[in-house]
N, C-alpha and C. Protein backbone atom coordinates (compact mmCIF):
# COMPACT_ATOMS: atom_id res chain seq x y z
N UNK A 1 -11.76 -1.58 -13.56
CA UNK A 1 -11.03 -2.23 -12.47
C UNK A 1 -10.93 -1.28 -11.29
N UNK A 2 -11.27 -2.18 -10.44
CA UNK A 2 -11.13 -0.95 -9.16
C UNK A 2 -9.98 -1.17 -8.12
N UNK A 3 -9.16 -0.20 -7.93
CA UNK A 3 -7.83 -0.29 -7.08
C UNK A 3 -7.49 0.24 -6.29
N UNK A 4 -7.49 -0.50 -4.97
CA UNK A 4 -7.80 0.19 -3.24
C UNK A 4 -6.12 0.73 -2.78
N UNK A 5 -5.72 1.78 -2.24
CA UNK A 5 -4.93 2.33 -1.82
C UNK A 5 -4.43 2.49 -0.52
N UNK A 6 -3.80 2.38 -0.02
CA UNK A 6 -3.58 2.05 1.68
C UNK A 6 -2.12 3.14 1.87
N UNK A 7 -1.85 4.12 2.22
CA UNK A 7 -0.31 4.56 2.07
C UNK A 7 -0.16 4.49 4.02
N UNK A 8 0.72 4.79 4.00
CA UNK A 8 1.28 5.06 5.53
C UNK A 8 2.91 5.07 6.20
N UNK A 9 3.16 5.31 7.25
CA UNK A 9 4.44 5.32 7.54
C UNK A 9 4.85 3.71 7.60
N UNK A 10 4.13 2.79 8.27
CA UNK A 10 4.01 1.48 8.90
C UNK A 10 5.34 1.26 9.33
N UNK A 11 5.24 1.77 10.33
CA UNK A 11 6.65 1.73 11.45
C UNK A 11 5.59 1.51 12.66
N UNK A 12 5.66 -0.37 12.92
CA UNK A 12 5.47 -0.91 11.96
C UNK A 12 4.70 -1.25 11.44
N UNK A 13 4.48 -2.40 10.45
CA UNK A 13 2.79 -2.63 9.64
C UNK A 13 2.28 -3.37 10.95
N UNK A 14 1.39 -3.60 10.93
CA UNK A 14 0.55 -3.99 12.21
C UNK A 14 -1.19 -4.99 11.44
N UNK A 15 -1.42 -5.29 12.20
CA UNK A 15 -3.01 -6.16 12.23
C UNK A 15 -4.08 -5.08 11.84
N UNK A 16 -4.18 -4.25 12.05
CA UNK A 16 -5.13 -2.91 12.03
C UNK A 16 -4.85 -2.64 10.11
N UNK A 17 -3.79 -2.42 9.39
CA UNK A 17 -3.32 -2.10 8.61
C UNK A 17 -3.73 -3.54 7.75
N UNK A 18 -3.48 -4.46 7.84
CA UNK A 18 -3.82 -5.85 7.00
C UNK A 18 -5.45 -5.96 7.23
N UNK A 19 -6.11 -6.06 8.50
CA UNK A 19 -7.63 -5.77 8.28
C UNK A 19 -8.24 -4.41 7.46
N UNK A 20 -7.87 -3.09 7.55
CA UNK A 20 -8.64 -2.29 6.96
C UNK A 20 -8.29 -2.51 5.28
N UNK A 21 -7.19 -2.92 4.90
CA UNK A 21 -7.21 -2.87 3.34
C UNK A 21 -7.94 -4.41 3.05
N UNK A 22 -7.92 -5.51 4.13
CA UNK A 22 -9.20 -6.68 3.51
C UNK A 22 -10.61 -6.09 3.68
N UNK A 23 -11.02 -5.56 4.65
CA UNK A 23 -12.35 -5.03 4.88
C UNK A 23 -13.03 -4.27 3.31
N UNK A 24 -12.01 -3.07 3.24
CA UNK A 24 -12.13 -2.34 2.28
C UNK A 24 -12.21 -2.82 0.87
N UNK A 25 -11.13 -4.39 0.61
CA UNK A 25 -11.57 -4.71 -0.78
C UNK A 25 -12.56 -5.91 -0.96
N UNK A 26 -13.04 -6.09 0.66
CA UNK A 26 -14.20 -6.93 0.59
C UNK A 26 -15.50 -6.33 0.27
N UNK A 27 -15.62 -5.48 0.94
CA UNK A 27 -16.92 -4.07 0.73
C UNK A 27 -17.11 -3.71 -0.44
N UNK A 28 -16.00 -3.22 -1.32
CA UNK A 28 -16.25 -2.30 -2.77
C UNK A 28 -15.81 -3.31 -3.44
N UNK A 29 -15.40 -4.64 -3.84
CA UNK A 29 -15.00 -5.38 -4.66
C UNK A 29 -14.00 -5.02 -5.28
N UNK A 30 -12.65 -4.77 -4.65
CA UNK A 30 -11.46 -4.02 -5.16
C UNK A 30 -10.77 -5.48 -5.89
N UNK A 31 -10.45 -5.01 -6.77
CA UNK A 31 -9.24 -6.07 -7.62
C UNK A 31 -7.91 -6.08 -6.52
N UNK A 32 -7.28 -5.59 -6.13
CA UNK A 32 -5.98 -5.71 -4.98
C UNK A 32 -5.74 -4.23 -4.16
N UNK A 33 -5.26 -4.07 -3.53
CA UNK A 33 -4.81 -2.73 -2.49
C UNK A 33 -3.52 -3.36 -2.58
N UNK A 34 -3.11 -1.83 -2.63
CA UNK A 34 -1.85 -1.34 -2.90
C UNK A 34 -1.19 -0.65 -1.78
N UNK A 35 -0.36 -1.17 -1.14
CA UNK A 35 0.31 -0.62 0.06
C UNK A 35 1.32 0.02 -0.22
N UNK A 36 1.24 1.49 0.25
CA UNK A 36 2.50 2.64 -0.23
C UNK A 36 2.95 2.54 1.10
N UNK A 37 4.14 2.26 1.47
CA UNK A 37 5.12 3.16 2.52
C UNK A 37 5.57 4.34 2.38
N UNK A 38 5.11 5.42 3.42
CA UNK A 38 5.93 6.56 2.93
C UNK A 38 7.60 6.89 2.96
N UNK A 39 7.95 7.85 2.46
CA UNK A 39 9.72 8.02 1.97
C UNK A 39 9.54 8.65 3.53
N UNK A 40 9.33 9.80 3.18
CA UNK A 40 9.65 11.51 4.22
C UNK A 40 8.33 11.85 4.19
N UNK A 41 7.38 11.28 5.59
CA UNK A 41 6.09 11.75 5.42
C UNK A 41 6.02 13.20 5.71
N UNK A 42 5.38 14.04 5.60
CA UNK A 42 5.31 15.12 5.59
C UNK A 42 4.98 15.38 6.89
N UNK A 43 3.71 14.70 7.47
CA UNK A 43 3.47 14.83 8.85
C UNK A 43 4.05 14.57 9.93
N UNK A 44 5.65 14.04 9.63
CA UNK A 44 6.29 13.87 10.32
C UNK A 44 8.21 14.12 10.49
N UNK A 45 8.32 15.02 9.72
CA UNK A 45 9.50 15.93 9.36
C UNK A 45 10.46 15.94 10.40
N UNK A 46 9.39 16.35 11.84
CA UNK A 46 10.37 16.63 12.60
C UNK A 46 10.57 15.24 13.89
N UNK A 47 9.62 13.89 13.18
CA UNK A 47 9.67 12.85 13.64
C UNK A 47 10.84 11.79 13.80
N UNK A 48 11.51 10.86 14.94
CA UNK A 48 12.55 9.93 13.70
C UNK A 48 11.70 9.05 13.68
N UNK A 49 12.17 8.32 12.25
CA UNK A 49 10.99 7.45 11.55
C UNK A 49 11.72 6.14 11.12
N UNK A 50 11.96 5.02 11.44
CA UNK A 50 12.71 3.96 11.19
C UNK A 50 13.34 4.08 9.84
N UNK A 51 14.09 3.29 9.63
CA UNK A 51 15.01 3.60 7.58
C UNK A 51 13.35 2.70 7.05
N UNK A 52 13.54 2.87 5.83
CA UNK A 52 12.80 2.51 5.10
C UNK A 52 12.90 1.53 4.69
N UNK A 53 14.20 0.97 4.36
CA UNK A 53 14.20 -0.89 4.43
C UNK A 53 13.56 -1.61 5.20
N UNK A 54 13.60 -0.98 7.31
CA UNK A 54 13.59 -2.21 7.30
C UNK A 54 11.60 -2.01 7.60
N UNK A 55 11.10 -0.74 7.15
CA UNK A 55 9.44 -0.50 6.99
C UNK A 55 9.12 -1.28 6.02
N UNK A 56 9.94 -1.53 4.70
CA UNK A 56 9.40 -2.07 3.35
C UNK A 56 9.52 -3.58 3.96
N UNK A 57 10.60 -4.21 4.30
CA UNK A 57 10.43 -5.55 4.57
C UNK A 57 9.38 -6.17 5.35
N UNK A 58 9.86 -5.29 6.45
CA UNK A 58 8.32 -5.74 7.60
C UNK A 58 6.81 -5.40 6.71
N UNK A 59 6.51 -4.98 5.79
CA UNK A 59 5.85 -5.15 5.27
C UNK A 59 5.05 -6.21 3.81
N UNK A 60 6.13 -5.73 3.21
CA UNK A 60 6.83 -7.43 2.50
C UNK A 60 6.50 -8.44 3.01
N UNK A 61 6.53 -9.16 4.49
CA UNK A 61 6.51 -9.73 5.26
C UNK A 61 5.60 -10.37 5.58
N UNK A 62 4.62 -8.95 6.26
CA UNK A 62 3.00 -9.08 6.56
C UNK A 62 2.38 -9.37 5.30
N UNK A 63 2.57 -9.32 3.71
CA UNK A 63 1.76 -9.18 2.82
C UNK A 63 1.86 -10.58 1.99
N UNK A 64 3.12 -10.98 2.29
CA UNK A 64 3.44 -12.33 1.93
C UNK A 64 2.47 -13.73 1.45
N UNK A 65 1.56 -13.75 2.40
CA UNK A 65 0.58 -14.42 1.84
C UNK A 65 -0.65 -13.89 1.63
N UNK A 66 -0.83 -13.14 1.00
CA UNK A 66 -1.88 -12.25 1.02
C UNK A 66 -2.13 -11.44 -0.55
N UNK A 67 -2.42 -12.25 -1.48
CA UNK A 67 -1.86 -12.31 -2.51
C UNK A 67 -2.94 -11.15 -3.54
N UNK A 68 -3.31 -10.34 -2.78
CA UNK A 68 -4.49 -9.29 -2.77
C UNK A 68 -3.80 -7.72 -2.27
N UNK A 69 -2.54 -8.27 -1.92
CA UNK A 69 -2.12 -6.62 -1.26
C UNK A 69 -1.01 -6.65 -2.18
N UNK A 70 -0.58 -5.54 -2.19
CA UNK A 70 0.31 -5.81 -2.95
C UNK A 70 1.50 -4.48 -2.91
N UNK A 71 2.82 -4.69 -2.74
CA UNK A 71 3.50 -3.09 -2.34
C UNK A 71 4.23 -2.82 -2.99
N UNK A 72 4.01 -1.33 -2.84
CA UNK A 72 4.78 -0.27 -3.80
C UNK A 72 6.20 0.26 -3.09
N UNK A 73 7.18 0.58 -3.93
CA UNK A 73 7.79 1.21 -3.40
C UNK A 73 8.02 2.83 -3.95
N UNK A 74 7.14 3.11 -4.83
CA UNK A 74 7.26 4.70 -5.12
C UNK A 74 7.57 5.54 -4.43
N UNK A 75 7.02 5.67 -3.22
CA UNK A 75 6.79 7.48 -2.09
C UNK A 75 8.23 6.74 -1.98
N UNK A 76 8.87 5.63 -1.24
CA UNK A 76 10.30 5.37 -0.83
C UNK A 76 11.23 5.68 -1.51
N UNK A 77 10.66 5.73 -3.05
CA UNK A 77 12.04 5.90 -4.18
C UNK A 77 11.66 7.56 -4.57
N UNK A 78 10.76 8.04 -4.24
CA UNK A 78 10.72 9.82 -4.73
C UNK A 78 11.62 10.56 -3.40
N UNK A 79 12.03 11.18 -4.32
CA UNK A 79 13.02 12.31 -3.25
C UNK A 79 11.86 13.38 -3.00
N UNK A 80 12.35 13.51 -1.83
CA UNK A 80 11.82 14.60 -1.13
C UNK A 80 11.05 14.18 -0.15
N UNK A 81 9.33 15.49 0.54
CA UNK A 81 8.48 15.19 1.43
C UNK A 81 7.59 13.72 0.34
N UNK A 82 6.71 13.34 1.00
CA UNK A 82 5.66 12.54 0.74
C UNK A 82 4.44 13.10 0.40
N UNK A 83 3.79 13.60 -0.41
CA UNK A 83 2.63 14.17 -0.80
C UNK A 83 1.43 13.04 -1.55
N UNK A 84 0.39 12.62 -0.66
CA UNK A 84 -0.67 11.84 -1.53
C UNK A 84 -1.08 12.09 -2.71
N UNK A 85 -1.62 13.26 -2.91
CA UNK A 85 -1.86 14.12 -4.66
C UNK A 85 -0.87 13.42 -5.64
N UNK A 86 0.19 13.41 -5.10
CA UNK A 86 1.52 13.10 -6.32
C UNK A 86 1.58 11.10 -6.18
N UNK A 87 0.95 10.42 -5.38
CA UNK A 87 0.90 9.29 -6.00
C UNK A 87 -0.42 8.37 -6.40
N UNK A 88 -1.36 9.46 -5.84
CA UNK A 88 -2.45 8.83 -7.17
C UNK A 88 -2.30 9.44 -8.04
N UNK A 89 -1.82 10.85 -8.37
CA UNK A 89 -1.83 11.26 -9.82
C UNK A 89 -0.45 10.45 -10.42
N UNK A 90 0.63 9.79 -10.20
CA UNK A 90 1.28 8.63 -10.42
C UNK A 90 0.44 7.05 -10.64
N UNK A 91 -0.28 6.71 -9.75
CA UNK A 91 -1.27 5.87 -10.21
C UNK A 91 -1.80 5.82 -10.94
N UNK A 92 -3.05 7.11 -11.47
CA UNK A 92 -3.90 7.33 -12.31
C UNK A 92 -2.87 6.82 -13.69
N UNK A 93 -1.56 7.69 -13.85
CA UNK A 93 -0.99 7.61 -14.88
C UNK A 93 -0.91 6.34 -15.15
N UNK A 94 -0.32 5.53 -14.47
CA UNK A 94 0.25 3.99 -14.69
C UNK A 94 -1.12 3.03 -14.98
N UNK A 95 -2.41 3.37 -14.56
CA UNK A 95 -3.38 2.71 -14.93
C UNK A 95 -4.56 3.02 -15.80
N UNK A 96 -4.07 4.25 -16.10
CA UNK A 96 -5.00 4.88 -17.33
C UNK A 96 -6.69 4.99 -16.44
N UNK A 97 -7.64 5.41 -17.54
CA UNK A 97 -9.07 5.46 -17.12
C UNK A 97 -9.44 3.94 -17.11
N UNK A 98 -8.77 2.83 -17.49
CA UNK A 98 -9.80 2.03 -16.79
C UNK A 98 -9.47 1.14 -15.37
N UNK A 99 -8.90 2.32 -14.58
CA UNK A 99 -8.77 1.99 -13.09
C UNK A 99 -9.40 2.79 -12.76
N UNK A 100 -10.47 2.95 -11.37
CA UNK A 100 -11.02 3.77 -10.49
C UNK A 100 -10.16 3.44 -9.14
N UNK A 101 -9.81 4.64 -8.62
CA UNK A 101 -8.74 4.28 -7.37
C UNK A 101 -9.65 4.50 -6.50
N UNK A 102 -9.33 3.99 -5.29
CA UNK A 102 -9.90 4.10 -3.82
C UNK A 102 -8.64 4.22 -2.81
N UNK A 103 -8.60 5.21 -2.02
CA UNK A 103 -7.53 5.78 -0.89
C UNK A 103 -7.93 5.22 -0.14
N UNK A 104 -7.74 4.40 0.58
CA UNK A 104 -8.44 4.05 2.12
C UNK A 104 -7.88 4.97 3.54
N UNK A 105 -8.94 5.80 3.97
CA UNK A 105 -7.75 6.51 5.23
C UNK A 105 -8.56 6.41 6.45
N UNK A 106 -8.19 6.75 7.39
CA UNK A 106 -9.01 6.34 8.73
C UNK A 106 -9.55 7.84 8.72
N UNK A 107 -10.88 7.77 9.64
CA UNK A 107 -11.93 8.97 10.07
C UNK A 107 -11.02 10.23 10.49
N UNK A 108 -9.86 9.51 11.19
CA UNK A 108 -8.89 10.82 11.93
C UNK A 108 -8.52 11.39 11.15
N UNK A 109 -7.92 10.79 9.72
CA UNK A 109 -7.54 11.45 8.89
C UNK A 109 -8.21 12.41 7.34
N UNK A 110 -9.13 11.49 7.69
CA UNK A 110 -10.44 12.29 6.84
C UNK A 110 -10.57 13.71 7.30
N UNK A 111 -10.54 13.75 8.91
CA UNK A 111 -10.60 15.37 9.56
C UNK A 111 -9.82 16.62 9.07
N UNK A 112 -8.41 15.76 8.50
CA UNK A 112 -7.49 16.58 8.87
C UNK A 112 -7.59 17.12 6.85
N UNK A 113 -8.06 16.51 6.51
CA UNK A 113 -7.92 16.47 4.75
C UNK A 113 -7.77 18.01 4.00
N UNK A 114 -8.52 18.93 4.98
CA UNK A 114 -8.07 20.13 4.25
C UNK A 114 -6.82 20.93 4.22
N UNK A 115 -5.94 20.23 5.27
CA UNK A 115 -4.67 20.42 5.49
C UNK A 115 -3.59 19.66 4.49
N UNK A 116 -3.99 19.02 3.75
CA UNK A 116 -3.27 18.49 2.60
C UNK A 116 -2.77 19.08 1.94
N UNK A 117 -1.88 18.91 0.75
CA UNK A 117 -1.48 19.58 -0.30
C UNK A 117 -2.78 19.22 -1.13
N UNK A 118 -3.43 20.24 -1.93
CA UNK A 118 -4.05 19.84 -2.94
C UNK A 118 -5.48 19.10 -2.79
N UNK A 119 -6.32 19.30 -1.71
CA UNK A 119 -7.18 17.96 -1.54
C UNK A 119 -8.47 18.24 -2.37
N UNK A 120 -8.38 19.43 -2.92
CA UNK A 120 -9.32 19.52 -4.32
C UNK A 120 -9.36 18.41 -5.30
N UNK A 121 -7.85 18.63 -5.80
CA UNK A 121 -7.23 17.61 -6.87
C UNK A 121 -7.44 16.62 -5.94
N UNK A 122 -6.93 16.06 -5.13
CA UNK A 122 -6.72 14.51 -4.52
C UNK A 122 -8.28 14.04 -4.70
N UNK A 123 -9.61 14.93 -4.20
CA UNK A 123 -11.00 13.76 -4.41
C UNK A 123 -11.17 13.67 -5.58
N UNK A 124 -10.76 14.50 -6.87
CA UNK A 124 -11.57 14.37 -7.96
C UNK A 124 -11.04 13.32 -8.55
N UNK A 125 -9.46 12.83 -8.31
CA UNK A 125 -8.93 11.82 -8.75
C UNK A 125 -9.49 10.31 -8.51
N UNK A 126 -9.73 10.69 -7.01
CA UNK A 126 -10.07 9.15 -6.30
C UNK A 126 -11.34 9.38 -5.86
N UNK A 127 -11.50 8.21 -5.06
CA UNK A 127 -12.60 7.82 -3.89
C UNK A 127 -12.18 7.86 -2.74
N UNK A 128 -12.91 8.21 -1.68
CA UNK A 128 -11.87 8.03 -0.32
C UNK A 128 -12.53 7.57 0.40
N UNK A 129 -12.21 6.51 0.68
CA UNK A 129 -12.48 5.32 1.62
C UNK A 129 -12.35 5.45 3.31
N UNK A 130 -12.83 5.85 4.42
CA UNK A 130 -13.07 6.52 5.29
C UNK A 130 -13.56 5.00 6.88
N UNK A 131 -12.61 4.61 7.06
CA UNK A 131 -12.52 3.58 8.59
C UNK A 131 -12.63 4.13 9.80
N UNK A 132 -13.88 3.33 10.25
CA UNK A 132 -13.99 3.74 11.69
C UNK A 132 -12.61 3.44 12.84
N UNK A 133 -12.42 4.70 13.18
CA UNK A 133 -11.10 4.75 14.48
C UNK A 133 -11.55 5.39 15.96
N UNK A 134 -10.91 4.50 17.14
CA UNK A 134 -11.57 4.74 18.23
C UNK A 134 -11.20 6.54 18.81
N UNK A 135 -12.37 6.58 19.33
CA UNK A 135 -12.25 8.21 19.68
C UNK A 135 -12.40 9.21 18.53
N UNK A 136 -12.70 8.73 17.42
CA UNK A 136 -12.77 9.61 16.07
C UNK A 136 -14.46 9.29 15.55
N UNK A 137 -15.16 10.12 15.65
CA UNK A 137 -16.28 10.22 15.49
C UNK A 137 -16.09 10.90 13.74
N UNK A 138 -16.92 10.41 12.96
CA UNK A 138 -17.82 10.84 11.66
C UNK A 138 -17.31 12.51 11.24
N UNK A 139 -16.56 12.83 10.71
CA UNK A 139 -16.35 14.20 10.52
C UNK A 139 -17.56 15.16 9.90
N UNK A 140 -17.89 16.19 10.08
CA UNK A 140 -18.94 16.97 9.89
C UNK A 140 -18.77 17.16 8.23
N UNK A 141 -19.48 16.79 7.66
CA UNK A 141 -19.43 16.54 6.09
C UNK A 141 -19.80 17.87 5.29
N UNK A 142 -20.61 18.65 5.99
CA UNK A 142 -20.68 19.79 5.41
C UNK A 142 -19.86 20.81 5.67
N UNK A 143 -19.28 20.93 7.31
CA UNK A 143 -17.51 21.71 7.37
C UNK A 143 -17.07 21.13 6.25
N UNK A 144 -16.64 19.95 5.95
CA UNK A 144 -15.50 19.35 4.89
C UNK A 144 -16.16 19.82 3.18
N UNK A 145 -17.37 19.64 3.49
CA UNK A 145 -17.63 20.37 2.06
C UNK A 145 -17.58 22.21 1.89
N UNK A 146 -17.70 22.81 2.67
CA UNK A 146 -17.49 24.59 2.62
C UNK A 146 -16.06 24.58 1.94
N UNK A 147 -15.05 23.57 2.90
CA UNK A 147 -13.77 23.86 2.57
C UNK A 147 -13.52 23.07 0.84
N UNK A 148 -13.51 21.96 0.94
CA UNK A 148 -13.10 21.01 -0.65
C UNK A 148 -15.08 20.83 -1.20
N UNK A 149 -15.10 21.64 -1.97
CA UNK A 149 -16.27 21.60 -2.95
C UNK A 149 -16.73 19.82 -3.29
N UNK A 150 -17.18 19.30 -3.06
CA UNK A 150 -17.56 18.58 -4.17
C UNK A 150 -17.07 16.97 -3.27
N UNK A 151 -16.37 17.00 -1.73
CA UNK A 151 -15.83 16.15 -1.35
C UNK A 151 -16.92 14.87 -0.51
N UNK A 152 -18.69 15.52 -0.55
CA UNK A 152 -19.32 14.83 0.09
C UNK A 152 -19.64 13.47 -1.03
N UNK A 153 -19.86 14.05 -2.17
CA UNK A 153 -19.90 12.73 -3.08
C UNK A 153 -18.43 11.54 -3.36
N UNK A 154 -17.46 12.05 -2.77
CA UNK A 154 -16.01 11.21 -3.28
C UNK A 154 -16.00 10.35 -1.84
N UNK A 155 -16.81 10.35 -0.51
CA UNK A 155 -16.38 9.30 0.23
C UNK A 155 -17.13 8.17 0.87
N UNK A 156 -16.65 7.36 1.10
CA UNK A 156 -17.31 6.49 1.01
C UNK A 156 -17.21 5.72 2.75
N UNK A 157 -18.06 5.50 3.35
CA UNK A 157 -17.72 5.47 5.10
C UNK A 157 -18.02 3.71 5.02
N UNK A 158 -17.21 3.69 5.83
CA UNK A 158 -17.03 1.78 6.14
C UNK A 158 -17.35 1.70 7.81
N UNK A 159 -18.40 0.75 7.91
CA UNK A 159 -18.84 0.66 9.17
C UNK A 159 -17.69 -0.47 10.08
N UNK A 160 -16.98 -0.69 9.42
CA UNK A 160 -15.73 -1.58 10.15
C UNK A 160 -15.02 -1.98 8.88
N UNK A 161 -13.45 -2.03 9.74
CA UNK A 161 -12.85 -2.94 11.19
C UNK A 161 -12.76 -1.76 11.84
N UNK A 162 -13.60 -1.76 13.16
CA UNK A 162 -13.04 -0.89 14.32
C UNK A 162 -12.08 -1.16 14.61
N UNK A 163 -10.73 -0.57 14.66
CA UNK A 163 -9.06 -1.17 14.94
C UNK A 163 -8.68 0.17 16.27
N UNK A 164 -7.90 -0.88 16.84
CA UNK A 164 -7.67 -0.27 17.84
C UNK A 164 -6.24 -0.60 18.41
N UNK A 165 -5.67 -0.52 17.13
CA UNK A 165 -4.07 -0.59 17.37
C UNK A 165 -2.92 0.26 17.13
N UNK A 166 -2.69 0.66 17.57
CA UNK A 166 -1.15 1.99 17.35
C UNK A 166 -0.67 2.07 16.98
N UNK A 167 0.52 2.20 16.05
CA UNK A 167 2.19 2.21 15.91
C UNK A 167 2.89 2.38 16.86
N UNK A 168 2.35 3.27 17.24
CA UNK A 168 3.11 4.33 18.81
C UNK A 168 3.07 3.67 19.95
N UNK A 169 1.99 2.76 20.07
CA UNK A 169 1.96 1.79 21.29
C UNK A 169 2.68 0.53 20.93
N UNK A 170 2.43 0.42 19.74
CA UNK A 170 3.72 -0.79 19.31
C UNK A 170 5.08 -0.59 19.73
N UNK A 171 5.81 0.03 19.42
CA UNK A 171 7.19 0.90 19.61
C UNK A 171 7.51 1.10 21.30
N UNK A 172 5.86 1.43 21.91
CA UNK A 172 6.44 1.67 23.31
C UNK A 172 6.16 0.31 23.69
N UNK A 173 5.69 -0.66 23.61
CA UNK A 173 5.30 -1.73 24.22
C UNK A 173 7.02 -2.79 23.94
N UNK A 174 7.29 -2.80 22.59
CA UNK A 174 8.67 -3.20 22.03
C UNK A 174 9.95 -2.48 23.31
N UNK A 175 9.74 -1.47 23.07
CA UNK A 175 11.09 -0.68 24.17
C UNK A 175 10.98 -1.07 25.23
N UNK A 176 9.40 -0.97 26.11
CA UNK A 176 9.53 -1.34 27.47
C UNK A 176 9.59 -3.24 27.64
N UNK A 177 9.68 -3.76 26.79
CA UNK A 177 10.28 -5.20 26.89
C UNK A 177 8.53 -6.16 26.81
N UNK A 178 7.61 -5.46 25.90
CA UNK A 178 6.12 -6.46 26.31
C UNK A 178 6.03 -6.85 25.13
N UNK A 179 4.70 -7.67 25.04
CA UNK A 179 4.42 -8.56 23.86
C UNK A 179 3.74 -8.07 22.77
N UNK A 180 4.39 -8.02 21.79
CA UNK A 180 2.68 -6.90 20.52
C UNK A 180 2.43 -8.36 19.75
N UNK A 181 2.30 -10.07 20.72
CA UNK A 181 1.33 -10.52 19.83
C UNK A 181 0.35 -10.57 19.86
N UNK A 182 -0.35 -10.62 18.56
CA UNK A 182 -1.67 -10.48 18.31
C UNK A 182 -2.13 -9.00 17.42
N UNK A 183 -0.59 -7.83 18.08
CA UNK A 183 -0.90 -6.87 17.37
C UNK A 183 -0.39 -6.54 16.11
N UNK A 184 0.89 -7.62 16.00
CA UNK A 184 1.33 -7.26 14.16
C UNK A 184 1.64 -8.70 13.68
N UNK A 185 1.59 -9.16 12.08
CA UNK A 185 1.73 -10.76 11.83
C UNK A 185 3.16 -11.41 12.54
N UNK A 186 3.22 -12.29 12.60
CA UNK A 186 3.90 -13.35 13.31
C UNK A 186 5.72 -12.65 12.80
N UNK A 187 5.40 -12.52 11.68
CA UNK A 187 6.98 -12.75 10.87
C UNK A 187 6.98 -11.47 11.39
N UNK A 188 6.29 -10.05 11.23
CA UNK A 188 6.97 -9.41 11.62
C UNK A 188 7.31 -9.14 12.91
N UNK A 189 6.59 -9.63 14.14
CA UNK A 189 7.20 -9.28 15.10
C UNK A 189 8.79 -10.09 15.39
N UNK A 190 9.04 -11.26 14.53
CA UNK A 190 10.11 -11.94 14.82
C UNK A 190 11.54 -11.04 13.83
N UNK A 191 11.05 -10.23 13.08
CA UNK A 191 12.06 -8.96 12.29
C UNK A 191 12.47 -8.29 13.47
N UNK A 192 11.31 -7.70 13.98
CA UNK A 192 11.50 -6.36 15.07
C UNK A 192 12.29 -7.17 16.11
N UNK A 193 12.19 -8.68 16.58
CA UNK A 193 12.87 -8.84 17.58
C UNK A 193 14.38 -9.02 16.64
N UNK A 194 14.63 -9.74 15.78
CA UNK A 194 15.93 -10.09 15.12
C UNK A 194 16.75 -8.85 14.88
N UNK A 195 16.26 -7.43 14.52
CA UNK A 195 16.89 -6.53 13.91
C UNK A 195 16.75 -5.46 15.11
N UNK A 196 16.11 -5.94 16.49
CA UNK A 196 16.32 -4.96 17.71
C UNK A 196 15.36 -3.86 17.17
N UNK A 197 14.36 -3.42 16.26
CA UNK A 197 14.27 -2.07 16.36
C UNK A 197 13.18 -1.40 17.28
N UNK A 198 13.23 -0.68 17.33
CA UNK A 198 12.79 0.36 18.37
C UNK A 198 12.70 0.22 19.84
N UNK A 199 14.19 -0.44 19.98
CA UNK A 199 14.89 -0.42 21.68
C UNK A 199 15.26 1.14 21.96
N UNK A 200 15.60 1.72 20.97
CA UNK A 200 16.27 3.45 21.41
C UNK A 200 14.91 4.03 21.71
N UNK A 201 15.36 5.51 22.89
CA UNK A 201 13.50 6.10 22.64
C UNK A 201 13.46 7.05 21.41
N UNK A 202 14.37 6.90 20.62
CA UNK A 202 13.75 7.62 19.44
C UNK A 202 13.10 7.14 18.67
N UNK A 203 13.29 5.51 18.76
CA UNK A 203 12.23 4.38 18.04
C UNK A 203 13.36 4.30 16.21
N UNK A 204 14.70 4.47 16.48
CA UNK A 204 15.18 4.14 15.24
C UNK A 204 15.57 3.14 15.29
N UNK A 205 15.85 2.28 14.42
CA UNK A 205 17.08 1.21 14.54
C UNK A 205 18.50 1.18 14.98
């Protein structure tokens, strides 16, 4: 069985985020993707980051009919930072060897992979699933292999959805009073308007 992985802050979930995990389990024939929200992303410590309710709902939300995604709330319920290593090796556990996981992460973040905790351990576990993002060109595969041994065979490059949608432009488009439809599902932009969030410029609730 093969089981596609999607983690992120999704503050908030957006159109970009619901296309790359269909793309991805259309391509490799994934049984469902699994949408992690993160608790305390690491990459963003010194970020404010909406509460996590109302990230899980608005996501909840978007996934609602979509009976192929499916969300976790693990990274939300572990104390502490957010570390990827620690929830596929949580995955792996819960699905034994006859799951093969797939991470899905965008090209930008493929770059950054040696900066991870652990990204030795993290490819040998999984597959990593690798989306074209605008301004992010193909990372140099043999830099990425000098550093993580063995990481040119674990990824796997998807020639689309080219997505070209933000969080960050969501949030500023919400504050300065404009429209993000088209850029996140219906229900959730009618949350973000009902529950006011990211009118403050810190983007909290």
């Amino acid at each position: 069985m093969k089981i596609g992985v999607l983690g992120g802050t999704f503050d908030p979930v957006h159109l970009g985020h619901i296309r790359m995990a269909g793309e991805a389990r259309d391509a490799l024939g994934l049984a469902e993707v699994i949408m992690v929200p993160a608790g305390q992303p690491m990459s963003k410590l010194n970020q404010p980051v909406t509460a996590a309710e109302h990230r899980l709902n608005m996501l909840r939300l978007a996934v609602k009919d979509k009976p192929h995604l499916v969300v976790s709330t693990m990274e939300i319920e572990r104390p502490g930072p957010t570390f990827t290593v620690d929830t596929i090796t949580a995955l792996q556990h819960k699905y034994g060897e006859k799951a093969e996981i797939y991470f899905i992460l965008g090209c930008d973040s493929l770059v950054q992979l040696p900066e991870w905790r652990e990204p030795a351990s993290l490819v040998a576990m999984c597959r990593l699933v690798a989306v074209p993002r605008p301004g992010c060109p193909r990372p140099d595969m043999k830099v990425l292999e000098r550093v993580i041994p063995g990481v040119t065979k674990r990824v796997i490059f998807l020639d689309k959805p080219y997505i070209d949608i933000s969080a960050t432009d969501i949030r500023d488009k919400v504050r300065g009073g404009g429209s993000i439809d088209g850029l996140v599902p219906a229900p959730v932009a009618e949350y973000i308007k009902k529950h006011q969030l990211y009118m403050s410029s810190g983007g909290k609730p």
